[in-house]
N, C-alpha and C. Protein backbone atom coordinates (compact mmCIF):
# COMPACT_ATOMS: atom_id res chain seq x y z
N UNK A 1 154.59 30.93 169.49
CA UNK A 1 153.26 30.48 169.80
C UNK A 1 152.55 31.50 170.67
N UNK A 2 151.14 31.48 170.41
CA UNK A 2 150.70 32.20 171.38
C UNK A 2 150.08 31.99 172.44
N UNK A 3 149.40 32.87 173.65
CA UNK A 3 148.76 31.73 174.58
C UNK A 3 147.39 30.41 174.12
N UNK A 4 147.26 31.03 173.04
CA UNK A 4 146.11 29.68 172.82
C UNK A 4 146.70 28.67 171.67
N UNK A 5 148.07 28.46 171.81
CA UNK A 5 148.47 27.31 171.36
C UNK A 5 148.73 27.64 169.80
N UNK A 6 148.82 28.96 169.41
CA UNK A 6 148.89 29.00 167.65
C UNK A 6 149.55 29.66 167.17
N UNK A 7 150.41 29.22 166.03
CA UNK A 7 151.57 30.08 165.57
C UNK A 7 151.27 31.35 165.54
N UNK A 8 151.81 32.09 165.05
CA UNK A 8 151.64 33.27 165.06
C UNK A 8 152.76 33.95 164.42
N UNK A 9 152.70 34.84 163.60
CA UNK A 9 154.30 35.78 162.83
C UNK A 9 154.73 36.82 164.11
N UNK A 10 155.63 36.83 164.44
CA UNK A 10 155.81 38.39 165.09
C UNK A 10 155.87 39.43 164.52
N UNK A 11 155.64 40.63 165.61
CA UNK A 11 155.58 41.68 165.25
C UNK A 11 156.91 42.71 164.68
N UNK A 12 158.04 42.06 164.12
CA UNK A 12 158.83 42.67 163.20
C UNK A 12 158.62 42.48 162.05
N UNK A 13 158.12 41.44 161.49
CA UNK A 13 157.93 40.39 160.17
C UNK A 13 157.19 41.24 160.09
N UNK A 14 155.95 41.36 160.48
CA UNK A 14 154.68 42.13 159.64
C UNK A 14 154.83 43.34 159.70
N UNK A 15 155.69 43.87 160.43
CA UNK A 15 156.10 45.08 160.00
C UNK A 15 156.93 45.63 159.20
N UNK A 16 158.04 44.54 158.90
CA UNK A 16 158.98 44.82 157.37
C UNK A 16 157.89 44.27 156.09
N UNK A 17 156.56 43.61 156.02
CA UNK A 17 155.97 42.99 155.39
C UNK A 17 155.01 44.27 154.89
N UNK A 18 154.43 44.87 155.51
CA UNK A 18 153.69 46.37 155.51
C UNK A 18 154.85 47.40 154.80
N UNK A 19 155.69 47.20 154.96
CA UNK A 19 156.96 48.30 154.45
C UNK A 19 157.28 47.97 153.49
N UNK A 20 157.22 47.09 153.65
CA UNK A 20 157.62 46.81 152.10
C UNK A 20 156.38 46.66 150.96
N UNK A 21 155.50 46.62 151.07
CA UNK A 21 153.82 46.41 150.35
C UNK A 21 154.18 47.61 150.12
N UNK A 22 154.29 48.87 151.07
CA UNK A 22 153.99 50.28 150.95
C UNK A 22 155.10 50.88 150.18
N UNK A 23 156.34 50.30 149.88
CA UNK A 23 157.01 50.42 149.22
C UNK A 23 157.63 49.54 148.09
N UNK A 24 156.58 49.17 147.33
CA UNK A 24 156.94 47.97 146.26
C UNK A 24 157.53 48.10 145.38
N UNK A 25 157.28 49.70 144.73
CA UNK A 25 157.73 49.94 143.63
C UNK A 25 159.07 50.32 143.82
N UNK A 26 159.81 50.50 144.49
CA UNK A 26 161.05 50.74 145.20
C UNK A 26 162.06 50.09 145.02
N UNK A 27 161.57 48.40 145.14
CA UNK A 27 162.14 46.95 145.78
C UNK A 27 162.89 46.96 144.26
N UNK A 28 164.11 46.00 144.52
CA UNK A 28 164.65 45.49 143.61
C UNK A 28 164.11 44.08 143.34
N UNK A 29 164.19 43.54 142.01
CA UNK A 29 163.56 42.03 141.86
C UNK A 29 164.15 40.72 143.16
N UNK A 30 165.10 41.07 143.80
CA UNK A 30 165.39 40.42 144.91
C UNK A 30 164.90 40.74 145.70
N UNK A 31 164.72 41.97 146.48
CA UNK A 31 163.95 42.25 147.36
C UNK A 31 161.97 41.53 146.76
N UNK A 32 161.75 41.87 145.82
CA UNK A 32 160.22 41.37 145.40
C UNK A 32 160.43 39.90 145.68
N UNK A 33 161.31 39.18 145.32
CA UNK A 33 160.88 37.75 145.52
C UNK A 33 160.73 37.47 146.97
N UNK A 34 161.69 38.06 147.62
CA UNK A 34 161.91 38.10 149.09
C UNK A 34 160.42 38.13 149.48
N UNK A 35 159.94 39.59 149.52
CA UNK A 35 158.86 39.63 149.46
C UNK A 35 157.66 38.85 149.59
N UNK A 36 157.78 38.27 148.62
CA UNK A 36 156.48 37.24 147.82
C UNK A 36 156.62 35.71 148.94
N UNK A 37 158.12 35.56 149.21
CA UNK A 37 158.33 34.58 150.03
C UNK A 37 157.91 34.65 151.29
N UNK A 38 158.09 35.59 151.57
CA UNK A 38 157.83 36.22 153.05
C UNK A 38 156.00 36.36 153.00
N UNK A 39 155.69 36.61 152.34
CA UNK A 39 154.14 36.23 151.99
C UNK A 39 153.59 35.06 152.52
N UNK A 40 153.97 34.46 151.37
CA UNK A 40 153.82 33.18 151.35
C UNK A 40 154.02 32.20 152.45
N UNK A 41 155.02 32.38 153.26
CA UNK A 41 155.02 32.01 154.97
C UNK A 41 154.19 32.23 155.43
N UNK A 42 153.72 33.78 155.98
CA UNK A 42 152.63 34.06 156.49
C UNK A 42 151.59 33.65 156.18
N UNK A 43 150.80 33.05 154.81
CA UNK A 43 150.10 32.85 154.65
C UNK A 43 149.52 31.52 155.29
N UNK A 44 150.20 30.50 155.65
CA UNK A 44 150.57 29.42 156.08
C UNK A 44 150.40 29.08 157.53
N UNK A 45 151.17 30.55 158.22
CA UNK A 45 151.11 30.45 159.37
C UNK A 45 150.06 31.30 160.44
N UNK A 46 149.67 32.63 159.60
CA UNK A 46 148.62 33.64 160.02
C UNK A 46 147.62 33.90 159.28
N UNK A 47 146.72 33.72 158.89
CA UNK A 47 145.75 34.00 157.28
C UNK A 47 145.35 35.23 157.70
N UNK A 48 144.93 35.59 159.00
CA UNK A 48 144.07 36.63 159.39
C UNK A 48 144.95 38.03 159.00
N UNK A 49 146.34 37.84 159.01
CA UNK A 49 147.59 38.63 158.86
C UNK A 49 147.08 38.94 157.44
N UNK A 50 147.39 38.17 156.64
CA UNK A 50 147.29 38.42 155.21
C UNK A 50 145.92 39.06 154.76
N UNK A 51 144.91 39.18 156.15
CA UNK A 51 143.44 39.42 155.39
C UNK A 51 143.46 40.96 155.99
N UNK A 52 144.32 40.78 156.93
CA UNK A 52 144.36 42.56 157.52
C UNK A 52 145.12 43.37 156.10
N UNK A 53 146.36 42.56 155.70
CA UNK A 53 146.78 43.55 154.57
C UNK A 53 145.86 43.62 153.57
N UNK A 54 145.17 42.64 152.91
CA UNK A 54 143.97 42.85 152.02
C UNK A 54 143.32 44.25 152.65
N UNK A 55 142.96 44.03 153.44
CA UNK A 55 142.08 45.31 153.66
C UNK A 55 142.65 46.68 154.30
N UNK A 56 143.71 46.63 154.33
CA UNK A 56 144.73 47.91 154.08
C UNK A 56 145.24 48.54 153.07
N UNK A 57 145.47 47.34 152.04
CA UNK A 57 146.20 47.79 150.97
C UNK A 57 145.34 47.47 149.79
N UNK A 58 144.45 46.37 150.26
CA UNK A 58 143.10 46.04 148.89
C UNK A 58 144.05 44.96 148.13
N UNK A 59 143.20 44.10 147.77
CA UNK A 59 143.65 42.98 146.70
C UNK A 59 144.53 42.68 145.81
N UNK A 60 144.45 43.75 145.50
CA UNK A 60 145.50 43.94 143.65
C UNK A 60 146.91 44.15 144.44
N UNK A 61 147.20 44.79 145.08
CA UNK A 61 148.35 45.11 145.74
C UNK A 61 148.89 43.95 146.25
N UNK A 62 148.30 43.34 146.85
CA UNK A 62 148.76 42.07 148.17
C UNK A 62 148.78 41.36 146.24
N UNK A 63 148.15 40.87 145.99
CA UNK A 63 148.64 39.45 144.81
C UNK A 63 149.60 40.08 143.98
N UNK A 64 149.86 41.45 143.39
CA UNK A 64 150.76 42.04 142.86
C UNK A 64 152.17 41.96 143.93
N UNK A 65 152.31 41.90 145.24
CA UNK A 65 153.31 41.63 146.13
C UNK A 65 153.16 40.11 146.15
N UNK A 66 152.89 39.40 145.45
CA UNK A 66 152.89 37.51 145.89
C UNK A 66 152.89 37.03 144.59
N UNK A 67 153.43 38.14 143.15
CA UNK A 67 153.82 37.29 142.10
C UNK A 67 155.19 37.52 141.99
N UNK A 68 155.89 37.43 141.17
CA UNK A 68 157.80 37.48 140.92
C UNK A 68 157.21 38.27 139.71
């Protein structure tokens, strides 16, 4: 939690989450689902997280990392 009362991901998660976006094509189909899961948490718990990678990595990338 943070001081104003709201979840929040830490700062390892979004950093294996960025590493791995930046390295997608890499991932094995386990690692991608992983991935997509690990998404999908965040999305739940940080939106603003998921809107910073949108605009790091642009759209197609982030939903191409959140299909199997």
């Amino acid at each position: 939690l943070g001081s104003d009362e709201r979840a929040y991901v830490g700062r390892r998660l979004k950093r294996k989450i960025r590493a791995q976006i930046h390295q997608m094509e890499r991932l094995s189909p386990t690692e991608r689902s992983s991935l997509a899961g690990l998404i999908a948490y965040v999305m739940g718990n940080d939106p603003s997280f998921i809107n910073s990678l949108i605009n790091k990595y642009g759209l197609e990338r982030v939903r191409d990392a959140r299909q199997l």
